[in-house]
C-alpha atoms as a PDB file:
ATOM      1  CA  UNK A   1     -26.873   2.723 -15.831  1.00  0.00           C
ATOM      2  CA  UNK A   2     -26.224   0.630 -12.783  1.00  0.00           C
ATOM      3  CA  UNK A   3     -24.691   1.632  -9.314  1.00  0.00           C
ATOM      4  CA  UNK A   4     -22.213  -0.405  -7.811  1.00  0.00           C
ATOM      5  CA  UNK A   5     -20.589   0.259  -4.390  1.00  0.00           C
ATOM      6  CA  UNK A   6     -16.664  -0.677  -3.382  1.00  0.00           C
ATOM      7  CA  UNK A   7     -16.523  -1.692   0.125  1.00  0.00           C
ATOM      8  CA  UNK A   8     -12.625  -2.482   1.661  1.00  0.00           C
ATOM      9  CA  UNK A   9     -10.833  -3.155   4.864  1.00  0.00           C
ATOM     10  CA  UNK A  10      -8.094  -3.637   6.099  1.00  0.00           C
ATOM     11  CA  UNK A  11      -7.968  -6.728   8.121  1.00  0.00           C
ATOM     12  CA  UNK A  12     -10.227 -10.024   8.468  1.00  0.00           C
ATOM     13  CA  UNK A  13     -11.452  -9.222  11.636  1.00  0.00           C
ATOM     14  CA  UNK A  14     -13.404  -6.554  10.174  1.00  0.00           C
ATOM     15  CA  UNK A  15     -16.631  -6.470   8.952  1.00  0.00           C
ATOM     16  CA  UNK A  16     -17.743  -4.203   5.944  1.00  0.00           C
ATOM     17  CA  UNK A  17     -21.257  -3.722   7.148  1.00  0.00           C
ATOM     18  CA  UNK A  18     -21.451  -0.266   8.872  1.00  0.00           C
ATOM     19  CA  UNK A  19     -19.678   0.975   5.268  1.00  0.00           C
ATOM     20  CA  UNK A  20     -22.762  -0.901   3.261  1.00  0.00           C
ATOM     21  CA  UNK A  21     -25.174   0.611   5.763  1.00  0.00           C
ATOM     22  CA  UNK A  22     -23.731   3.861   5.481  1.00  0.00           C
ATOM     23  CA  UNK A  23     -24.173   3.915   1.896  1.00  0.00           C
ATOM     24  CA  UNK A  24     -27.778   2.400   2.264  1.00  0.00           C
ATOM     25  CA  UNK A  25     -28.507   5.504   4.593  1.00  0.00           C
ATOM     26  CA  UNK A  26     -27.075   8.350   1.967  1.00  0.00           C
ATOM     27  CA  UNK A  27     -30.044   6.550  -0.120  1.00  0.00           C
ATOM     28  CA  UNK A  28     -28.122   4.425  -2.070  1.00  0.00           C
ATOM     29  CA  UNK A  29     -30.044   1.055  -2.856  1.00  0.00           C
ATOM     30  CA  UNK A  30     -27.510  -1.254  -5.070  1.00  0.00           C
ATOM     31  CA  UNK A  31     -28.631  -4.821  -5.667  1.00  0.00           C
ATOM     32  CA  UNK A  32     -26.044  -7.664  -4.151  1.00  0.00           C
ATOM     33  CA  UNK A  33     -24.291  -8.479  -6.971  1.00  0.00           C
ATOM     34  CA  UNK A  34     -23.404  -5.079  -7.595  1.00  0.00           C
ATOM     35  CA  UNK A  35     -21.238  -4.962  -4.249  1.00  0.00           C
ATOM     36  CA  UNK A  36     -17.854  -6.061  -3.815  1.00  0.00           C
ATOM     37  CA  UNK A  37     -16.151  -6.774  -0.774  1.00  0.00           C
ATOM     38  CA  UNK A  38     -12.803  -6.403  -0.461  1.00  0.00           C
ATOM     39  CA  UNK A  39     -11.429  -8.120   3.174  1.00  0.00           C
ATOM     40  CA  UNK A  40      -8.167  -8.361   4.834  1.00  0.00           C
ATOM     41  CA  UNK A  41      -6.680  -6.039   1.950  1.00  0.00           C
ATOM     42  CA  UNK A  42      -4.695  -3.252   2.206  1.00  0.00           C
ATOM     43  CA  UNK A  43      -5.176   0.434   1.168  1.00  0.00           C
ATOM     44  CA  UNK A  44      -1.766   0.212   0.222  1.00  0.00           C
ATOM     45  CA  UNK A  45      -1.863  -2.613  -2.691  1.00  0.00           C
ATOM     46  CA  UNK A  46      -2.849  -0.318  -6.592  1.00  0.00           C
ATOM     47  CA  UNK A  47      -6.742  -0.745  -6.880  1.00  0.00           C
ATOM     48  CA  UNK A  48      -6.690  -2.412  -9.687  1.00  0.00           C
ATOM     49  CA  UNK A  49      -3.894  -5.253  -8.330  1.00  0.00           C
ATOM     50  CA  UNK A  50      -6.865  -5.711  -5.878  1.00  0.00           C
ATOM     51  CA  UNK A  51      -8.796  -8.850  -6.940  1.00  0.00           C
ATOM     52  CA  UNK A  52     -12.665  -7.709  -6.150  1.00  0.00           C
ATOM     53  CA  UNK A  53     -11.903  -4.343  -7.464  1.00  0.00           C
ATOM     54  CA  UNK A  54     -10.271  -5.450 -10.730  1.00  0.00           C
ATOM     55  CA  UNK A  55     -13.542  -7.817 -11.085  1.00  0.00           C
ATOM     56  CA  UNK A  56     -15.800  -4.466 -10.271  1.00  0.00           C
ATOM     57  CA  UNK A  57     -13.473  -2.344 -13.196  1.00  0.00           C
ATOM     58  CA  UNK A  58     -13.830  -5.014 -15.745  1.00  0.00           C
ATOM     59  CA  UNK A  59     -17.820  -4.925 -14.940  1.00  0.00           C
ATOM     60  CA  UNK A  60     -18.460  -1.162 -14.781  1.00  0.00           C
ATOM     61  CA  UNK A  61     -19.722   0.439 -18.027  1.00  0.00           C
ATOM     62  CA  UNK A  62     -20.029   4.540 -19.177  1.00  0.00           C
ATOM     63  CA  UNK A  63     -23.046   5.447 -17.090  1.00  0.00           C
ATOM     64  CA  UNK A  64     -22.719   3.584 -14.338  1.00  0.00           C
ATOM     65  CA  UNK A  65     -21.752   4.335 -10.601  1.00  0.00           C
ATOM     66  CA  UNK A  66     -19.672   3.606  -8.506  1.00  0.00           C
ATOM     67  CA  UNK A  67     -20.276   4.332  -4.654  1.00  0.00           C
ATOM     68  CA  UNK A  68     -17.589   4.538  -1.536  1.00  0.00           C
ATOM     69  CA  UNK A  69     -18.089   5.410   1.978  1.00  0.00           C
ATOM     70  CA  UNK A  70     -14.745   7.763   1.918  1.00  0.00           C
ATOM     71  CA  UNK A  71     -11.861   8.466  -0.083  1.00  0.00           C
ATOM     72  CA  UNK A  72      -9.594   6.150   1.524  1.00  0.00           C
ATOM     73  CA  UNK A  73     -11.345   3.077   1.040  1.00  0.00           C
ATOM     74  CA  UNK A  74     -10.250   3.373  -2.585  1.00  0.00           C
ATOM     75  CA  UNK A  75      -6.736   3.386  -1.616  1.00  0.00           C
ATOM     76  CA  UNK A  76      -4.201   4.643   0.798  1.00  0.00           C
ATOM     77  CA  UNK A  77      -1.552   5.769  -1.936  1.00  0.00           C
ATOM     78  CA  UNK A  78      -3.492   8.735  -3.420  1.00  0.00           C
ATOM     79  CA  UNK A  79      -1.424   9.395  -6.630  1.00  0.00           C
ATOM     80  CA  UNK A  80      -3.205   5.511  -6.967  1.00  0.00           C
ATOM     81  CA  UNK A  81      -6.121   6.679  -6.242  1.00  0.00           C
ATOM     82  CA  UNK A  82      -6.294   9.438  -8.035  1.00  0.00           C
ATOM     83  CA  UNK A  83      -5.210   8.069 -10.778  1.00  0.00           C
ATOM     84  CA  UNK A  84      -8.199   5.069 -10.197  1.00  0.00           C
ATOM     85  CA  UNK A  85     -11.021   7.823 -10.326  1.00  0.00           C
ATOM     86  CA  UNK A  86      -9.394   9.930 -12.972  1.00  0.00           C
ATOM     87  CA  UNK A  87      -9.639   6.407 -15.345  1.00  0.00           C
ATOM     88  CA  UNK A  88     -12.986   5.601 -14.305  1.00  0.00           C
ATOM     89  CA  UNK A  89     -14.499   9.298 -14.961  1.00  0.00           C
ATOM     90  CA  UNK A  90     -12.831   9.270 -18.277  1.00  0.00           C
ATOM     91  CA  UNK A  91     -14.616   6.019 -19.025  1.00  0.00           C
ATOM     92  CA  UNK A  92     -17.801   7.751 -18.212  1.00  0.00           C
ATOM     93  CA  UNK A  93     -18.315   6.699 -14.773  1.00  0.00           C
ATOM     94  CA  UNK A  94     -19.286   8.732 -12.003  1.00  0.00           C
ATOM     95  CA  UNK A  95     -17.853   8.311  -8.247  1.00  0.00           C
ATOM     96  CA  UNK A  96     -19.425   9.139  -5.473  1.00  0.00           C
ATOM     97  CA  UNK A  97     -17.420   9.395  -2.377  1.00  0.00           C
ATOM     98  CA  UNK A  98     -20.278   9.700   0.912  1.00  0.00           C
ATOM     99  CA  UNK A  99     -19.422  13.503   2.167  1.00  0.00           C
ATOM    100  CA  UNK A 100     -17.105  14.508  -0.868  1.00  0.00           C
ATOM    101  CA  UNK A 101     -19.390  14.226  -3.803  1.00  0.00           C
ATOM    102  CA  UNK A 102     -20.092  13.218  -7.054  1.00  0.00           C
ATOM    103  CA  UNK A 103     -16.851  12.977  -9.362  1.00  0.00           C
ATOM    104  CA  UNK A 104     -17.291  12.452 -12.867  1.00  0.00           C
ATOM    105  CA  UNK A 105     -15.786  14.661 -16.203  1.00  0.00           C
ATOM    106  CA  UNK A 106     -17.023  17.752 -15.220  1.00  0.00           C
ATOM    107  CA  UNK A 107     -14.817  20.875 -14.357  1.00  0.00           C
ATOM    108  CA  UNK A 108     -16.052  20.981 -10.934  1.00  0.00           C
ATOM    109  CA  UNK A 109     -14.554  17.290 -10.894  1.00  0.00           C
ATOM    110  CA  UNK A 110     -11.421  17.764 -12.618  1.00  0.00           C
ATOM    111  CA  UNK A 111     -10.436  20.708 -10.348  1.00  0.00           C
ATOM    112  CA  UNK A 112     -11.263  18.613  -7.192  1.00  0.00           C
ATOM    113  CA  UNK A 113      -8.937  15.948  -8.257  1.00  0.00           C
ATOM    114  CA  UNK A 114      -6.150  18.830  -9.313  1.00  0.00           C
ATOM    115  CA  UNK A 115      -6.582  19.858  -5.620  1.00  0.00           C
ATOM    116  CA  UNK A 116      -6.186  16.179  -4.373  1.00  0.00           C
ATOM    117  CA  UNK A 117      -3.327  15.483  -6.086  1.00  0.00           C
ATOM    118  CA  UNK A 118      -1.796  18.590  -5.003  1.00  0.00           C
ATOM    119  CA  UNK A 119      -2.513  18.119  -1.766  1.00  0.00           C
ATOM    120  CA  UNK A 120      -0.700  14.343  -1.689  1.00  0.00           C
ATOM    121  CA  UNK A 121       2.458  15.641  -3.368  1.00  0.00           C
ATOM    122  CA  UNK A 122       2.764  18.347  -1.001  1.00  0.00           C
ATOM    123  CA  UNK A 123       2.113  15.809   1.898  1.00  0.00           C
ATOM    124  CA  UNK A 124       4.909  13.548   0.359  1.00  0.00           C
ATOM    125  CA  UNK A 125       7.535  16.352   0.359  1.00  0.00           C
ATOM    126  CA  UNK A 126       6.662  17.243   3.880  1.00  0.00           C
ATOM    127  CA  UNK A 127       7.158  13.551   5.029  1.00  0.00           C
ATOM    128  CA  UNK A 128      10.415  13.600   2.941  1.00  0.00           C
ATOM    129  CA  UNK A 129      12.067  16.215   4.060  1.00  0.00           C
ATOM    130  CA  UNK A 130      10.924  15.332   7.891  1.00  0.00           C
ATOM    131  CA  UNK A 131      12.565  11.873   6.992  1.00  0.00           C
ATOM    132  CA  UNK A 132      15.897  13.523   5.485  1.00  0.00           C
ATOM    133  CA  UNK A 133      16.387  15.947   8.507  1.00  0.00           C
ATOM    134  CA  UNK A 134      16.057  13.468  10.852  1.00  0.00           C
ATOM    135  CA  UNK A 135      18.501  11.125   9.003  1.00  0.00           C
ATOM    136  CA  UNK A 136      20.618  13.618   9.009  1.00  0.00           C
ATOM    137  CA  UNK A 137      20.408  14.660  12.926  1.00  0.00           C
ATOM    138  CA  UNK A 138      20.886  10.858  13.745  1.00  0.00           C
ATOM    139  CA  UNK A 139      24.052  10.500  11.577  1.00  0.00           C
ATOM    140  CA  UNK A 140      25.293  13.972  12.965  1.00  0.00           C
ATOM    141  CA  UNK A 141      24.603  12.351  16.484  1.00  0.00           C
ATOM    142  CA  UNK A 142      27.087   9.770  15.602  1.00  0.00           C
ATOM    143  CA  UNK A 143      24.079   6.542  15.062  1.00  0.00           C
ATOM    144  CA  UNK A 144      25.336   3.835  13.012  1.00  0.00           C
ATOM    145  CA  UNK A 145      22.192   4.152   9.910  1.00  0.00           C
ATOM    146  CA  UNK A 146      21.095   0.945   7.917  1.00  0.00           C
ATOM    147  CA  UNK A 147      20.326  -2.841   8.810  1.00  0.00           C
ATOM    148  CA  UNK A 148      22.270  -3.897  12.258  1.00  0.00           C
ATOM    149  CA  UNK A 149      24.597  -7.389  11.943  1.00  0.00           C
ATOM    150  CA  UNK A 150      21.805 -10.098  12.463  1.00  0.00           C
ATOM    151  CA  UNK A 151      24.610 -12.060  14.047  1.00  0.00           C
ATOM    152  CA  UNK A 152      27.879 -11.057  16.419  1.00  0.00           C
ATOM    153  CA  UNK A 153      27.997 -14.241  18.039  1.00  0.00           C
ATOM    154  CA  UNK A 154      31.857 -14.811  18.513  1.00  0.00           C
ATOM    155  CA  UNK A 155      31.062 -18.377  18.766  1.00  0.00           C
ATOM    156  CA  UNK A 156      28.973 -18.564  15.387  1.00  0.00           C
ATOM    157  CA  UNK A 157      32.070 -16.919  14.053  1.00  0.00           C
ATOM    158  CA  UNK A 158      34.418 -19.185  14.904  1.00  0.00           C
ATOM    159  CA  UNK A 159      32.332 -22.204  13.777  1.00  0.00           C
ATOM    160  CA  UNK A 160      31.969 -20.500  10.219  1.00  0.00           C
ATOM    161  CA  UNK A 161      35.912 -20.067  10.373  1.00  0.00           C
ATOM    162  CA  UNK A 162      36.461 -23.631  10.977  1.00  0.00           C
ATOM    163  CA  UNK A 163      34.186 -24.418   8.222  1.00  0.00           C
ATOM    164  CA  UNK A 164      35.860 -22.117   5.801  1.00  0.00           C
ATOM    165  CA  UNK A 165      39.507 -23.922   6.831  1.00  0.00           C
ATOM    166  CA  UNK A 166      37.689 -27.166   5.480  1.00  0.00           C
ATOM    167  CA  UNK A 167      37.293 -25.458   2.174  1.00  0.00           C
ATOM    168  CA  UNK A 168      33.407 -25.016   2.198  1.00  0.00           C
ATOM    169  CA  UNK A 169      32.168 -22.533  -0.040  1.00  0.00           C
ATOM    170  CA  UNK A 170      30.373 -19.131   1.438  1.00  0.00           C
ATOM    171  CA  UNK A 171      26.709 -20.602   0.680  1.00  0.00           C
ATOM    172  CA  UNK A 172      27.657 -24.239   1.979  1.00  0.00           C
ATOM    173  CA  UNK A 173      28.822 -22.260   5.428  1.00  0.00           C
ATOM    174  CA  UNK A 174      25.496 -19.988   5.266  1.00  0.00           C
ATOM    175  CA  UNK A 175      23.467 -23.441   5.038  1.00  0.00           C
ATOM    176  CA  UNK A 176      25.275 -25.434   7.626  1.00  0.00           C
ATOM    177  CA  UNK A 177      25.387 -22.121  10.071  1.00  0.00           C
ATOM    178  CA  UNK A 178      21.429 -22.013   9.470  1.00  0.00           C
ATOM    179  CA  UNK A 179      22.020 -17.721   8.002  1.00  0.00           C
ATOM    180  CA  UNK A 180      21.196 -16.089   4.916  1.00  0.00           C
ATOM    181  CA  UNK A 181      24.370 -16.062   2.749  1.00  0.00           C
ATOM    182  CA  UNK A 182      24.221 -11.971   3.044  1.00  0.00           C
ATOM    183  CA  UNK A 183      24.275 -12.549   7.237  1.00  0.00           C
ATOM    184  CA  UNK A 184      27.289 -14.490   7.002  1.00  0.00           C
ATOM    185  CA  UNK A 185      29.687 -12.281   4.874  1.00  0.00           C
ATOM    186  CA  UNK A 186      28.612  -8.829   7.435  1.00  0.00           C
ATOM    187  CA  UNK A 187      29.662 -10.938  10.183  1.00  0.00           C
ATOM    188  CA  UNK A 188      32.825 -12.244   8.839  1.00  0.00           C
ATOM    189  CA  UNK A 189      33.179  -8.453   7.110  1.00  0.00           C
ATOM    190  CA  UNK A 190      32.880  -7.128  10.993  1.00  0.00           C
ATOM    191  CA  UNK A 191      35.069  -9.362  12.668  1.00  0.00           C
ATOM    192  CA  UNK A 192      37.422  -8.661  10.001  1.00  0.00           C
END
C-alpha cells in the first residue's frame, strides 16, 4: 500500500513545487520515486496519453494512493478525467484530491463522480448552445463564417494564371507560388 502523488503543469516555466509542498502540508509524506512530474503538458492531452502519468498507471497497484493538489491537475477534459479516477477506483485505488476528498469504490465516491460528470455535461451544453446562438447572430448579421482566403493578392493570381497557361499541374503551381495546394484553388475559386 504505497502513496504516490501526480503533480502537472502547464508550461515549462513552471515549477511543480508549491503543488508537492501543498501535498507535504495536508500530511502527505510520499518517497521521491513515488512522484511524477508532469511539465510543459497540457490538461487537455487524455491522462493516460500523458507520458509520466501512463508510467505512474502502469506502477500503481489495488491499495495504493494516489494524491493531487486539485481536480484539474488530472485533466482539463473532465469526461477524461472522470473517466481516469473511475478506472483507478475500480482497480482498487483510492484518490485523493487536496480539499475534495478521498475517492475510491464507495457510494459516497460513486455519487461524487455521478455529480461531476453531470456537472461537465451540463457545462458542455451551456458552452454549445452559447456557441450556436452566437453563430447564428453573426451569420444573421450578414459575417462571412469559416477560414478567410489566406491569399487575394491580384498579383499572386495572375502569376498562378500564367503558370497554369504553361500547363503546370495545381500542386506544381502551389509549390512554385510557395501556398498550400488548398490556398491556391480558394483563390483561383474567388477570383473566379
Amino acid at each position: 500500500m504505497a502513496t504516490f502523488a501526480y503533480l502537472r503543469v502547464s508550461t515549462k516555466d513552471q515549477t511543480t513545487e508549491q503543488q508537492l509542498a501543498q501535498i507535504q502540508g495536508a500530511g502527505h509524506q510520499i518517497e521521491k520515486d513515488r512522484v511524477y512530474v508532469e511539465q510543459g503538458v497540457s490538461g487537455k492531452v487524455p491522462a493516460l496519453q500523458r507520458e509520466q502519468f501512463s508510467k505512474l498507471n502502469e506502477r500503481m497497484d489495488s491499495g495504493d494512493s494516489l494524491v493531487v493538489t486539485k481536480l484539474d491537475r488530472l485533466g482539463r477534459d473532465m469526461l477524461d478525467v472522470i473517466a481516469t479516477i473511475r478506472d483507478l477506483t475500480e482497480r482498487g485505488i483510492s484518490v485523493v484530491i487536496l480539499g475534495l476528498g478521498t475517492l475510491d469504490n464507495t457510494p459516497q465516491s460513486k455519487l461524487t463522480l455521478a455529480m461531476l460528470a453531470a456537472i461537465s455535461e451540463y457545462e458542455r451544453d451551456l458552452i454549445s448552445e452559447r456557441t450556436k446562438a452566437k453563430l447564428a447572430k453573426l451569420k444573421a448579421d450578414g459575417v462571412k463564417l469559416g477560414r478567410p482566403v489566406k491569399t487575394t493578392d491580384e498579383a499572386l493570381r495572375q502569376k498562378a494564371e500564367s503558370l497554369f497557361a504553361q500547363n503546370m499541374s495545381w500542386r506544381k503551381v502551389a509549390a512554385e507560388l510557395g501556398i498550400a495546394l488548398s490556398t491556391l484553388q480558394r483563390m483561383m475559386r474567388v477570383s473566379a
